[in-house]
Protein backbone atom coordinates (compact mmCIF):
# COMPACT_ATOMS: atom_id res chain seq x y z
CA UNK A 1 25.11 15.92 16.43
CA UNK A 2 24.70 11.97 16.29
CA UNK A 3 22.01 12.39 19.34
CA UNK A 4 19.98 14.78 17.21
CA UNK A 5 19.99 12.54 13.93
CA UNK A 6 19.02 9.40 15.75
CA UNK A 7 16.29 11.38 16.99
CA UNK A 8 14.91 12.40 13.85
CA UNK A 9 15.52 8.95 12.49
CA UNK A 10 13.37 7.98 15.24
CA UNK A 11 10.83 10.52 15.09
CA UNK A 12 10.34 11.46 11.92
CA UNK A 13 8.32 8.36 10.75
CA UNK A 14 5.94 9.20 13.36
CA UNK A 15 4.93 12.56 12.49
CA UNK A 16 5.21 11.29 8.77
CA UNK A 17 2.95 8.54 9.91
CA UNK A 18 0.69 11.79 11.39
CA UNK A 19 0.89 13.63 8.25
CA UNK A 20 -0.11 11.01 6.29
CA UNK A 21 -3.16 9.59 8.30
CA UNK A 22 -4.39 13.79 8.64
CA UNK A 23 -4.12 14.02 4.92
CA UNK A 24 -5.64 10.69 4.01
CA UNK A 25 -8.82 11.85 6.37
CA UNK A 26 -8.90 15.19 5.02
CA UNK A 27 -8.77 14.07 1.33
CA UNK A 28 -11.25 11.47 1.72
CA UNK A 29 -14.14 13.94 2.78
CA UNK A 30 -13.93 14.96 -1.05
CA UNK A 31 -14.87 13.08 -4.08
CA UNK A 32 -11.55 12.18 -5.82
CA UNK A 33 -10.77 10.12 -8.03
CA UNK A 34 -10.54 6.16 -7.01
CA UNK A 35 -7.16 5.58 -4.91
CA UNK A 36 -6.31 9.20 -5.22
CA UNK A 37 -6.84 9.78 -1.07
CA UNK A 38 -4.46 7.17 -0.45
CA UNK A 39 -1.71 8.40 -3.12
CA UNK A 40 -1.79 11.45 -1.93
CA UNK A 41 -1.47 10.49 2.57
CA UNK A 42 1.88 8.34 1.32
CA UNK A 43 3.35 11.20 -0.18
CA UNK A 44 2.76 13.94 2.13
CA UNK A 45 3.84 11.14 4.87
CA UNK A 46 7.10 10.21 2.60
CA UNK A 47 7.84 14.43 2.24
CA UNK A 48 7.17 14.97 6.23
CA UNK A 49 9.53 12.32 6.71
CA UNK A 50 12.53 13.47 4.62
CA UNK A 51 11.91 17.10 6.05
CA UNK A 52 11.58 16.34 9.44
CA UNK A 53 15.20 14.16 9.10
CA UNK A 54 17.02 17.15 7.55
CA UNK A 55 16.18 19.25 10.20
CA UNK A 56 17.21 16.96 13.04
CA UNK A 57 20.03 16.87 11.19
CA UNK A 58 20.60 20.72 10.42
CA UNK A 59 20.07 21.48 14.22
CA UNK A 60 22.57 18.80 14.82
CA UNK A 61 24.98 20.24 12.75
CA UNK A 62 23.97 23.92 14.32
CA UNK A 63 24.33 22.29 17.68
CA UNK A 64 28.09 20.30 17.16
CA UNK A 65 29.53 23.83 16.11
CA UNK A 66 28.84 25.60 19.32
């Protein structure tokens, strides 16, 4: 279980890293509001972050009761 949590604690800011530079690009083609591009890349990187660490850790637990 440990293994798979210190993987996701690794991981995860990566793809939330990924998430956030694929929504910053995306929003930016469109005319928003000042600041709003940027707002939006930091939370959809802070949200792919927390998810990604709860399910290293749910397949960690899945994994340390078989």
């Amino acid at each position: 279980m440990a293994i798979a949590v210190v993987a996701g604690a690794v991981f995860a800011p990566i793809g939330g890293l990924t998430a956030g530079i694929i929504t910053y690009i995306e929003y930016a083609k469109h005319p928003l509001p000042k600041g709003a591009a940027l707002k939006e890349a930091i939370r959809s990187g802070v949200v792919a972050v927390f998810v990604l660490i709860a399910l290293a850790a749910v397949f960690g637990l899945f994994m340390g009761w078989r």
